[in-house]
Every structure is written in C-alpha cells, then in structure tokens.
C-alpha atoms as a PDB file:
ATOM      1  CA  UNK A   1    -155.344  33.598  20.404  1.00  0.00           C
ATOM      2  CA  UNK A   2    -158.112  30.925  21.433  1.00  0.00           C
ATOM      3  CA  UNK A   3    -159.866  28.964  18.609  1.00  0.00           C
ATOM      4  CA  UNK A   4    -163.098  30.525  18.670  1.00  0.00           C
ATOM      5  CA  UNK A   5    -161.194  33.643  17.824  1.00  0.00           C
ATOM      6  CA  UNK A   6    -158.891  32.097  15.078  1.00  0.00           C
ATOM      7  CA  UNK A   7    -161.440  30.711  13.576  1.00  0.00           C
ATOM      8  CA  UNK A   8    -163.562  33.844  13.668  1.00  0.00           C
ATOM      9  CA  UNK A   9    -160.992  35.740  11.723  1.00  0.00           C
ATOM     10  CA  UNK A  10    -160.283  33.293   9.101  1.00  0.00           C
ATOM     11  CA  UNK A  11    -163.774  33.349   7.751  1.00  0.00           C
ATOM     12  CA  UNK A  12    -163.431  37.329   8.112  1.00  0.00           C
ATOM     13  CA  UNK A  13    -160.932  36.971   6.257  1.00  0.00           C
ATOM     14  CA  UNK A  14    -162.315  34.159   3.718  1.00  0.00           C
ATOM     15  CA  UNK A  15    -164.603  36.716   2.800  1.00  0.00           C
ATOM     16  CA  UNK A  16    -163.665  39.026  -0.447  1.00  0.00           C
ATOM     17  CA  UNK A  17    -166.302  41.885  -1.012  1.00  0.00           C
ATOM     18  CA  UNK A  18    -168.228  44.694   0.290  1.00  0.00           C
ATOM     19  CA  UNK A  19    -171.745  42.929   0.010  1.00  0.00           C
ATOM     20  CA  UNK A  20    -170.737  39.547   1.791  1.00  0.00           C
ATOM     21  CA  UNK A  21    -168.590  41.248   4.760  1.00  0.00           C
ATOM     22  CA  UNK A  22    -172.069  43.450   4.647  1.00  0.00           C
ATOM     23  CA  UNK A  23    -174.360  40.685   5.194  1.00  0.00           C
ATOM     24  CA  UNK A  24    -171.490  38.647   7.909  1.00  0.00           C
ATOM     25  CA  UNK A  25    -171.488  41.954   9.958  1.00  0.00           C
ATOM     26  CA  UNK A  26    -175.431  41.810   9.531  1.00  0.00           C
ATOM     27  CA  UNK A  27    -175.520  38.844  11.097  1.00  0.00           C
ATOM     28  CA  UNK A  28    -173.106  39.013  13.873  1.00  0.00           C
ATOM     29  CA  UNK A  29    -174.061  42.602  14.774  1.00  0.00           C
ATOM     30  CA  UNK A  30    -176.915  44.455  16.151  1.00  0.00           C
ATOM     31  CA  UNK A  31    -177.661  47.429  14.314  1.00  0.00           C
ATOM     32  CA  UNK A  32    -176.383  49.792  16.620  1.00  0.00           C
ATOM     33  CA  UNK A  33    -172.943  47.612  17.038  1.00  0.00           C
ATOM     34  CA  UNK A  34    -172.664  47.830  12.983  1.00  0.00           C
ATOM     35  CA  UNK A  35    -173.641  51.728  13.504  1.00  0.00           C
ATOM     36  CA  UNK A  36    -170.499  52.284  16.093  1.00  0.00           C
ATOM     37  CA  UNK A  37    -168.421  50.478  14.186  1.00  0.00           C
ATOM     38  CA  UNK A  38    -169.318  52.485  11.403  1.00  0.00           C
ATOM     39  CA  UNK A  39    -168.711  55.707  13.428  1.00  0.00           C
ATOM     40  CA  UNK A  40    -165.443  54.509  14.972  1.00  0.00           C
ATOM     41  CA  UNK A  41    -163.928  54.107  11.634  1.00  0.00           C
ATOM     42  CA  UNK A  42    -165.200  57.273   9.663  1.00  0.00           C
ATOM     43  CA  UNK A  43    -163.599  59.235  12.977  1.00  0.00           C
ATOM     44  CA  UNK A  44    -159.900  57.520  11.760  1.00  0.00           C
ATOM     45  CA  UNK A  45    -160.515  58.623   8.626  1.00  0.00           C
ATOM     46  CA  UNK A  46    -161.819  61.725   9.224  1.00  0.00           C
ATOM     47  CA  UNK A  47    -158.680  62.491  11.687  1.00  0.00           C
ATOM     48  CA  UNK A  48    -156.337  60.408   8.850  1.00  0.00           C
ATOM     49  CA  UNK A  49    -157.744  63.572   6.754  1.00  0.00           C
ATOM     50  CA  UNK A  50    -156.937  66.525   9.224  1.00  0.00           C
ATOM     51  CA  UNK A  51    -160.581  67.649  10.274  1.00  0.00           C
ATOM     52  CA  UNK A  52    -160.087  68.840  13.729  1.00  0.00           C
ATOM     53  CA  UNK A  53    -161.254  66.771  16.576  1.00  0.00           C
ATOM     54  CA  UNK A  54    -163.985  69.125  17.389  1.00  0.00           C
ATOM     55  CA  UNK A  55    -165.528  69.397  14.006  1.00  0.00           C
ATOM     56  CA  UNK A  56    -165.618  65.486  13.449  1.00  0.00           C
ATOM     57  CA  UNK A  57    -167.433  65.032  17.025  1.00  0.00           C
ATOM     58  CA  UNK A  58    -169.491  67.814  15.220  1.00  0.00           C
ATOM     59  CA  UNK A  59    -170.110  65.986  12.452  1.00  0.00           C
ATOM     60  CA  UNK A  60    -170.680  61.675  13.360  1.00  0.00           C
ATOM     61  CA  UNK A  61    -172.489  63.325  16.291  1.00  0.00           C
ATOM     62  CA  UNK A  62    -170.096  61.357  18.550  1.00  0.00           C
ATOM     63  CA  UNK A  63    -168.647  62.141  21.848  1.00  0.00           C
ATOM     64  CA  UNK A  64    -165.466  64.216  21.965  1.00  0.00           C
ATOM     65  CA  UNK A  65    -164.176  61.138  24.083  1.00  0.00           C
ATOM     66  CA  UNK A  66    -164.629  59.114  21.806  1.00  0.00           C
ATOM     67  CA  UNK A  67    -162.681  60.972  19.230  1.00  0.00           C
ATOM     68  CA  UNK A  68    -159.634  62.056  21.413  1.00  0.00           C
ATOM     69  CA  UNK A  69    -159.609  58.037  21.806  1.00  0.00           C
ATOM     70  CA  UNK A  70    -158.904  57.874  18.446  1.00  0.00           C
ATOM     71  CA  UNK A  71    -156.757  60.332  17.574  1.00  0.00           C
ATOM     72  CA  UNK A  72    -154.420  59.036  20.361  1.00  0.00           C
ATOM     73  CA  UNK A  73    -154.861  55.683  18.336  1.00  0.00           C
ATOM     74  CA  UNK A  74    -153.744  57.121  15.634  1.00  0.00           C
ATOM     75  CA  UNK A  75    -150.664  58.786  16.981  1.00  0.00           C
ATOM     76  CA  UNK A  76    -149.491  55.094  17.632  1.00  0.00           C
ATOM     77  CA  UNK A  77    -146.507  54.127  15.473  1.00  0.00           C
ATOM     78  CA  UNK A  78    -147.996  50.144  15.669  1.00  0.00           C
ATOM     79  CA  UNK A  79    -151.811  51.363  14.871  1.00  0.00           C
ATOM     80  CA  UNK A  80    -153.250  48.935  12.446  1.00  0.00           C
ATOM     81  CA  UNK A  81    -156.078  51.087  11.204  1.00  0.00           C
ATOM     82  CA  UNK A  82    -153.697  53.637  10.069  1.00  0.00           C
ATOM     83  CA  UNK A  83    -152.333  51.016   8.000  1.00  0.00           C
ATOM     84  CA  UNK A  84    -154.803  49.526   6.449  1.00  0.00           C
ATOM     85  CA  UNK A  85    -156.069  53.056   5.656  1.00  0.00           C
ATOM     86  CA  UNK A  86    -153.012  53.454   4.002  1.00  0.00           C
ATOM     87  CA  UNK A  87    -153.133  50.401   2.000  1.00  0.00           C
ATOM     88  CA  UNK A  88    -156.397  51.397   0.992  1.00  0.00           C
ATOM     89  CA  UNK A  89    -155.740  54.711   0.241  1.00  0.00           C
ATOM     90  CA  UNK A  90    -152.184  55.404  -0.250  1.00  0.00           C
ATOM     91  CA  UNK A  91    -152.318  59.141  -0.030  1.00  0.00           C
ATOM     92  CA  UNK A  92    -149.951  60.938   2.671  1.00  0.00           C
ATOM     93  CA  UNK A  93    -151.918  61.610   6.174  1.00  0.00           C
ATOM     94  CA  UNK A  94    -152.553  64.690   7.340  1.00  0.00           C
ATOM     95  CA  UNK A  95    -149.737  66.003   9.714  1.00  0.00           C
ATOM     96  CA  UNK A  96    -150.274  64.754  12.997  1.00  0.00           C
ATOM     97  CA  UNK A  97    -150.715  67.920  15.872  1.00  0.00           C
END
C-alpha cells in the first residue's frame, strides 16, 4: 500500500457518521461515481437478501453484468462486503444458488 493510499483510508476511517462520510464522498466523487457506488452496494445487499439476479438488474436499472459480477463477489469466502454487511446487519444471508 503506497502513502497516498494509507493515508486516504485513515481519514476514511477517521470519519464516524453518515453525514460527514456523506459530505467526504461529496467531495471526492462526481455525482455519478457516488451514484455507482451507491448501485454497486444496494446490488450486495439486494443479492445478501435472495432477490434473484434478474429482478435486482430489474430493479437499480443496472446491467445484468454488473450484477452477475457481484454475485460471484459474493460467493467469495474472503469477500469483505459480505462482512461488513454482516457486521452491520447480523441476520443469516440468503442461501447462496
């Protein structure tokens, strides 16, 4: 990991609630970076909760690509979304297909 990088994810890190991280991504993102990033992660949790690939492309109005991309993320033992969902949200996952 370079510096720029370390030091980039220490002040993610530093930061400790919905409105700041809101106004950091803000900053560093164009709109329609903040607006994938936004669909990338309700597809995890969308396929955390079951909904079949087709109905969540469907529903973000996303590309089935782009959904089959993350459901084989989320079939990865080492996938650190599926974690943090699950810190978030300790429920059980869906069964995976």
């Amino acid at each position: 990991m370079n510096t720029d990088e370390a030091h980039l994810l220490q002040a993610l890190c530093a930061i400790d609630n919905p409105t700041d991280m809101r106004r950091v991504l803000g900053d560093l993102l164009t709109r329609s970076e903040y607006t994938a990033l936004q669909k990338r992660w309700a597809i995890l949790c969308l396929l955390r909760d079951g909904v079949p690939q087709r109905e969540i492309a469907r529903r973000i109005g996303g590309s089935l690509c782009n959904v089959t991309r993350g459901a084989r993320l989320m079939r990865n033992p080492a996938c650190a979304s599926a974690a943090l969902m699950a810190r978030l949200d300790p429920r059980p996952s869906a069964p995976r297909p």
